[in-house]
N, C-alpha and C. Protein backbone atom coordinates (compact mmCIF):
# COMPACT_ATOMS: atom_id res chain seq x y z
N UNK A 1 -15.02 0.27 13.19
CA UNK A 1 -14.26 -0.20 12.05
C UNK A 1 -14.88 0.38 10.78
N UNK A 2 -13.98 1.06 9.79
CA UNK A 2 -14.37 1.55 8.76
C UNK A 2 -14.92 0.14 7.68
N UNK A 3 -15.75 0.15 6.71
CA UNK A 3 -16.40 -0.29 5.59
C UNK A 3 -15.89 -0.93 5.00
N UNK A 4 -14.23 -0.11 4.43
CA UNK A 4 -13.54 -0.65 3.84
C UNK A 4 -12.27 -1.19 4.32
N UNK A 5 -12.31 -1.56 5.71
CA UNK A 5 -11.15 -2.76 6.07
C UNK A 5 -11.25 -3.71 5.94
N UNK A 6 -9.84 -4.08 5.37
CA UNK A 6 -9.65 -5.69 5.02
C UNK A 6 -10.05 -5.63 3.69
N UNK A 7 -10.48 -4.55 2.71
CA UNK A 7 -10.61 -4.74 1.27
C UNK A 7 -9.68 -4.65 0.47
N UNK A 8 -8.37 -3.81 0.76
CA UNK A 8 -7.53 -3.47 0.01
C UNK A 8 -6.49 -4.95 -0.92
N UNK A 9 -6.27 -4.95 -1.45
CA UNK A 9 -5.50 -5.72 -2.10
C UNK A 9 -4.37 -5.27 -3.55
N UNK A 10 -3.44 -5.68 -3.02
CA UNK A 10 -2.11 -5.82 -3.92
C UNK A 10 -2.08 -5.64 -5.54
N UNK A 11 -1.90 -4.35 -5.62
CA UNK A 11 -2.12 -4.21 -7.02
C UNK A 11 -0.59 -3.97 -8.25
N UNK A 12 0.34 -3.20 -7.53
CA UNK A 12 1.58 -3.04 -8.03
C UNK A 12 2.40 -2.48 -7.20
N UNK A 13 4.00 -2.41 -7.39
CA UNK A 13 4.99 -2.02 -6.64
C UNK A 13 5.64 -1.42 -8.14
N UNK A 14 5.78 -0.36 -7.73
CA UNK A 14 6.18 1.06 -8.09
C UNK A 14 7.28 0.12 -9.68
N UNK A 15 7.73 -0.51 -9.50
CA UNK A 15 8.58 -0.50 -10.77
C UNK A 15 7.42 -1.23 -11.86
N UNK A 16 5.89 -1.60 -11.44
CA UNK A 16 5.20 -1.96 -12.36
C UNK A 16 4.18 -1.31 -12.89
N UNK A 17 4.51 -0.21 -12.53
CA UNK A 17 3.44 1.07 -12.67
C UNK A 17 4.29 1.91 -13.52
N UNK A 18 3.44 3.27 -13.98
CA UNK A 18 4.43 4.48 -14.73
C UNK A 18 4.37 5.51 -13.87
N UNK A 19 5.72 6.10 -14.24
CA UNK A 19 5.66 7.60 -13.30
C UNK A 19 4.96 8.33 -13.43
N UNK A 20 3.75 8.48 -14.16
CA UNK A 20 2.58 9.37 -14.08
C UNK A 20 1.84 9.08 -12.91
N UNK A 21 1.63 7.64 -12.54
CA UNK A 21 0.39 7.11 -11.89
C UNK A 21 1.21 7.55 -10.70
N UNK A 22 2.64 7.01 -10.56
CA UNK A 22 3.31 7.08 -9.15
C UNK A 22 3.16 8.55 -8.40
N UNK A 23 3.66 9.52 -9.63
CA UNK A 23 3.12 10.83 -8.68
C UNK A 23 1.88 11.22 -9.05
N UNK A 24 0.86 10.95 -9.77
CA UNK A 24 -0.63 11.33 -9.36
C UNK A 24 -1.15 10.79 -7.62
N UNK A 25 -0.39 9.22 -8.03
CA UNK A 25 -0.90 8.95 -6.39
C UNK A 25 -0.03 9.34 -5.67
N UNK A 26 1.50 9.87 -5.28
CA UNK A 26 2.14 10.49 -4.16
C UNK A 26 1.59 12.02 -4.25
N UNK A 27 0.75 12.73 -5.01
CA UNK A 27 0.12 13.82 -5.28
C UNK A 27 -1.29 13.92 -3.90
N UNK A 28 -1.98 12.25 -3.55
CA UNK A 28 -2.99 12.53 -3.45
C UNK A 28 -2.34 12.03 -1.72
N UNK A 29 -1.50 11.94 -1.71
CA UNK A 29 -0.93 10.99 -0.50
C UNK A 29 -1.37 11.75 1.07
N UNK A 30 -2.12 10.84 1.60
CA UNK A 30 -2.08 11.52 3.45
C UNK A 30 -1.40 10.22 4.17
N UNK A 31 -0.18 10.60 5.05
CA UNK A 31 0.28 9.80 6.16
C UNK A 31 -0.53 9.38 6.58
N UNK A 32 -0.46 7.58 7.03
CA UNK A 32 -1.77 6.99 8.39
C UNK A 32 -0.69 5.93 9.30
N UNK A 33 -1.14 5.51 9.83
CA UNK A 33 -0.46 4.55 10.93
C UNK A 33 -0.13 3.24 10.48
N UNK A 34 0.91 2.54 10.48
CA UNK A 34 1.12 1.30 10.47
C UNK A 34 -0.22 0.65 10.88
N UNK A 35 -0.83 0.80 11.95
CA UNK A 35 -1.87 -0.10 12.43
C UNK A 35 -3.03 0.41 11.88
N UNK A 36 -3.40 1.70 10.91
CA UNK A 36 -4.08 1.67 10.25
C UNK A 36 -4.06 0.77 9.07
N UNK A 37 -2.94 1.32 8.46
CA UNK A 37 -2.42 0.53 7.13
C UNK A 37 -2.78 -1.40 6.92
N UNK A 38 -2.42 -1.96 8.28
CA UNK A 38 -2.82 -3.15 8.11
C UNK A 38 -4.29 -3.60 8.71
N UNK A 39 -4.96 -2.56 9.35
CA UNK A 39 -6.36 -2.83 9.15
C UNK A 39 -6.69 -2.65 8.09
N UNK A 40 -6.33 -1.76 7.35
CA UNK A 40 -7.15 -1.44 5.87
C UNK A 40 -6.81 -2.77 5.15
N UNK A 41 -5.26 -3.88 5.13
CA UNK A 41 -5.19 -4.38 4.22
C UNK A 41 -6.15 -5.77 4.88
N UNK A 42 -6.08 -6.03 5.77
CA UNK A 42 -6.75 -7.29 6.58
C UNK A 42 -5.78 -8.29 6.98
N UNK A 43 -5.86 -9.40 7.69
CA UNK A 43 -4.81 -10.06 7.84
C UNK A 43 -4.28 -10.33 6.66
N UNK A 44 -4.67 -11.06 5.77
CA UNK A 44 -4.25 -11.92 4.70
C UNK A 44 -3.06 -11.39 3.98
N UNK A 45 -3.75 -9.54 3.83
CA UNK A 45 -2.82 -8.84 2.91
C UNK A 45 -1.28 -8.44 3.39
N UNK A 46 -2.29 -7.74 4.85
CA UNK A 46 -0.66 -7.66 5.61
C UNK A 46 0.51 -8.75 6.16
N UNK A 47 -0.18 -9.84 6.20
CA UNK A 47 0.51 -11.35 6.07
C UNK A 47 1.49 -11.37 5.03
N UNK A 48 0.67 -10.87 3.72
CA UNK A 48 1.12 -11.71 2.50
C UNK A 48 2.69 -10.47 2.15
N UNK A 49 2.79 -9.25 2.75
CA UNK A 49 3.40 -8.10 2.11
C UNK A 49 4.22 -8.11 3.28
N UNK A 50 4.41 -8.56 4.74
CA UNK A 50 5.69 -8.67 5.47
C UNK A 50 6.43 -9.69 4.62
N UNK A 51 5.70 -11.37 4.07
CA UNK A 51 6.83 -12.45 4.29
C UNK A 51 6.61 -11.48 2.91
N UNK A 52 6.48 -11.12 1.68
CA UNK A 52 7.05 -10.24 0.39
C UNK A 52 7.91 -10.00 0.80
N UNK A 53 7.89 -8.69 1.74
CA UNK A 53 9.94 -7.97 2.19
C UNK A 53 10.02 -8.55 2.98
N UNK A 54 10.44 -9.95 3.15
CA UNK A 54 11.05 -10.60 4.11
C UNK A 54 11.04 -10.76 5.58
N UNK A 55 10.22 -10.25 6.22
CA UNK A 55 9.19 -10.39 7.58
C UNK A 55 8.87 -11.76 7.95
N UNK A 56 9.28 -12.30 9.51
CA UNK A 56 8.24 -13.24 10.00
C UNK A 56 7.91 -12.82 10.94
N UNK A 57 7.84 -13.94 11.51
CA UNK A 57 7.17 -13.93 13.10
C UNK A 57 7.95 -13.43 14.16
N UNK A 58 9.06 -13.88 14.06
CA UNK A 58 10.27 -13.64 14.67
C UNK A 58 11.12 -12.21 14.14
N UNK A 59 10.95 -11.73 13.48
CA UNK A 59 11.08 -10.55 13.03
C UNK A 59 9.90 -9.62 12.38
N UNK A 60 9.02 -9.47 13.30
CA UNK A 60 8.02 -8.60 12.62
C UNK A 60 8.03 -7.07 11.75
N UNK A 61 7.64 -6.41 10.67
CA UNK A 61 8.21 -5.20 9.99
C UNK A 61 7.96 -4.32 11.28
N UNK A 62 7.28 -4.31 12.54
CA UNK A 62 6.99 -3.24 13.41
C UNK A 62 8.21 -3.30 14.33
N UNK A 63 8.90 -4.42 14.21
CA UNK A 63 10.37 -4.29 15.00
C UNK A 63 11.31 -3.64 14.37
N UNK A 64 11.71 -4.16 12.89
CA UNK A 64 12.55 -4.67 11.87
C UNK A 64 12.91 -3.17 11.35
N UNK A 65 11.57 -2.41 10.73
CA UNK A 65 11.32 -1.25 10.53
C UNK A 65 10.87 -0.47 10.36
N UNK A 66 10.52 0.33 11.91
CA UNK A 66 9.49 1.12 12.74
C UNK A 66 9.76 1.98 11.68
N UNK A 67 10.47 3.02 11.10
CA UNK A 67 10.65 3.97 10.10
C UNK A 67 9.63 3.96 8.82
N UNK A 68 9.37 2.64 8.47
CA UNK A 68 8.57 2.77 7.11
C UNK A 68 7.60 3.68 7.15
N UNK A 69 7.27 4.52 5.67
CA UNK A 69 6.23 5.51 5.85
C UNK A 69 5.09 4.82 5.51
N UNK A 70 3.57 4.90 5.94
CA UNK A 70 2.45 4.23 5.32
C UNK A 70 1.29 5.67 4.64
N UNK A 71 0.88 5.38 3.45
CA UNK A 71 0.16 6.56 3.23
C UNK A 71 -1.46 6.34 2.93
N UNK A 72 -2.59 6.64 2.90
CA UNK A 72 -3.26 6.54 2.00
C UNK A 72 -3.69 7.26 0.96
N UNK A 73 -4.69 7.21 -0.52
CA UNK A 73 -4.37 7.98 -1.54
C UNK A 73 -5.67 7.77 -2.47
N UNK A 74 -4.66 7.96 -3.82
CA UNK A 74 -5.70 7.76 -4.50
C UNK A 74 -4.88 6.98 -5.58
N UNK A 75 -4.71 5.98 -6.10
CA UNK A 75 -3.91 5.12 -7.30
C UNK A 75 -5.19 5.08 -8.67
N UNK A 76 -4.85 5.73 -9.60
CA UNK A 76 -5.73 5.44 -10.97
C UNK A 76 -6.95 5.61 -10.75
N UNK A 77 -7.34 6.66 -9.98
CA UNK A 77 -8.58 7.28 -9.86
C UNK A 77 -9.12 6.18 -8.13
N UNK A 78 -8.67 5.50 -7.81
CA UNK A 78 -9.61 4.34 -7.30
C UNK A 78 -8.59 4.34 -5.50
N UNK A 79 -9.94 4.37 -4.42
CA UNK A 79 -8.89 4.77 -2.99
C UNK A 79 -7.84 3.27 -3.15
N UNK A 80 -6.77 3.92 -2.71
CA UNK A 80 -5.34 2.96 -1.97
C UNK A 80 -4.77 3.34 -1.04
N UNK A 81 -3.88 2.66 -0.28
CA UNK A 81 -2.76 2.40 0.62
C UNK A 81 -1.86 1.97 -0.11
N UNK A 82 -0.23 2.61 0.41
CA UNK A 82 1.05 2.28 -0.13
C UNK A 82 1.85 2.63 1.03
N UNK A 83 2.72 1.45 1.19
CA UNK A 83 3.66 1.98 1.95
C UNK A 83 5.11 2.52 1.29
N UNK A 84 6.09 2.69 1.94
CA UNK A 84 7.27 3.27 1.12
C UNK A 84 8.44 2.26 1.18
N UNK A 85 9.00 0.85 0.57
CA UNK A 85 9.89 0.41 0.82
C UNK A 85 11.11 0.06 0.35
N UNK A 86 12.52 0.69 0.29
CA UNK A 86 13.20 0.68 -0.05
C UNK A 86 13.11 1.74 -1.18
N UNK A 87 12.74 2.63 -1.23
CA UNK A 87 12.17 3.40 -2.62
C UNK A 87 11.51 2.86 -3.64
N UNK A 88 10.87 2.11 -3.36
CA UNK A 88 9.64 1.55 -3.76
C UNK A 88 7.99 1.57 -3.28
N UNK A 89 7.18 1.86 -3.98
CA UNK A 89 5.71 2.39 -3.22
C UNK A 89 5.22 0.91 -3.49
N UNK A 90 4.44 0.41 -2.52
CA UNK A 90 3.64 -1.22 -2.64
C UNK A 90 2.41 -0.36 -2.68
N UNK A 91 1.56 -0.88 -3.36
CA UNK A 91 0.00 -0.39 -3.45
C UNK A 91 -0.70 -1.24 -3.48
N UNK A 92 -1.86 -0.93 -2.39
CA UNK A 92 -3.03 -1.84 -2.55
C UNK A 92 -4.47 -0.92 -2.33
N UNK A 93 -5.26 -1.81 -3.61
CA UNK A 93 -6.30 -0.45 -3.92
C UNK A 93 -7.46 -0.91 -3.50
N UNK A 94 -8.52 -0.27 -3.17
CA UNK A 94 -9.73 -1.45 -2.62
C UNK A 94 -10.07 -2.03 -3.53
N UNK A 95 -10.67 -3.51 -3.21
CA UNK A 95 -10.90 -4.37 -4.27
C UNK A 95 -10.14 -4.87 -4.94
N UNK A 96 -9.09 -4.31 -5.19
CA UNK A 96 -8.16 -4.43 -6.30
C UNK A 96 -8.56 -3.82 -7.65
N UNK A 97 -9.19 -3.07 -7.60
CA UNK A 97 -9.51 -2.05 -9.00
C UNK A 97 -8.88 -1.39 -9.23
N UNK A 98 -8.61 -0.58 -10.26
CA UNK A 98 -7.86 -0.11 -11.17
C UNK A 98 -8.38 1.07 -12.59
N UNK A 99 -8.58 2.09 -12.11
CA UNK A 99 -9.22 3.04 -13.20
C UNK A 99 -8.16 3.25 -14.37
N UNK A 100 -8.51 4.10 -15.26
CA UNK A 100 -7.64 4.18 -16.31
C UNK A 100 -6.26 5.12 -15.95
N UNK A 101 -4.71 4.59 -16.38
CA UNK A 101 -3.42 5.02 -16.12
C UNK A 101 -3.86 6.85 -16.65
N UNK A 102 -2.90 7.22 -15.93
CA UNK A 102 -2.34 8.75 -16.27
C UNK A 102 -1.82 8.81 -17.48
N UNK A 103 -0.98 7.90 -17.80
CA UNK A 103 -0.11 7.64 -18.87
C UNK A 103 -1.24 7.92 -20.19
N UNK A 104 -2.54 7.43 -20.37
CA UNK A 104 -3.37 7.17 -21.18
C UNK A 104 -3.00 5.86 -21.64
């Protein structure tokens, strides 16, 4: 198990960010696995970001929709994970930190 699983946490979804940051981080983007993606976030996170888009138990996002892309990156200088939903990027950065926007 990598260092930083289970650190990531919920920082913005793409309409609360600026399009600088969005493509600096789809700039830095590498594809990883769904089952990476929610080791990196830990239970809690990946808990908390199915019931977000509407996910339960009974409909898990790995049934619902196997298609989603998961990436990891780089968001405002600082490592993240984002997945792609609905044309929207969810980001979660380790720690939840946050370096300074592109935008300035």
């Amino acid at each position: 198990m990598a260092q930083d699983d289970g650190r990531y946490i919920f920082v913005h979804a793409c309409p609360g960010s600026t399009a600088e940051d969005i493509h600096a981080l789809r700039d830095t983007e590498r594809q990883i696995t769904r089952k990476t993606f929610a080791r990196k976030l830990g239970p809690d996170q990946w808990g908390w970001i199915q019931r977000h888009l509407g996910y339960d138990k009974n409909l898990p996002i790995s049934q619902a929709d196997w298609q989603i892309p998961y990436f990891k990156g780089r968001y405002r200088g600082v490592p993240a994970v984002f997945l792609v939903w609905s044309a929207f990027e969810y980001i979660f950065t380790l720690d939840g930190e946050l370096g300074p926007s592109a935008s300035g």
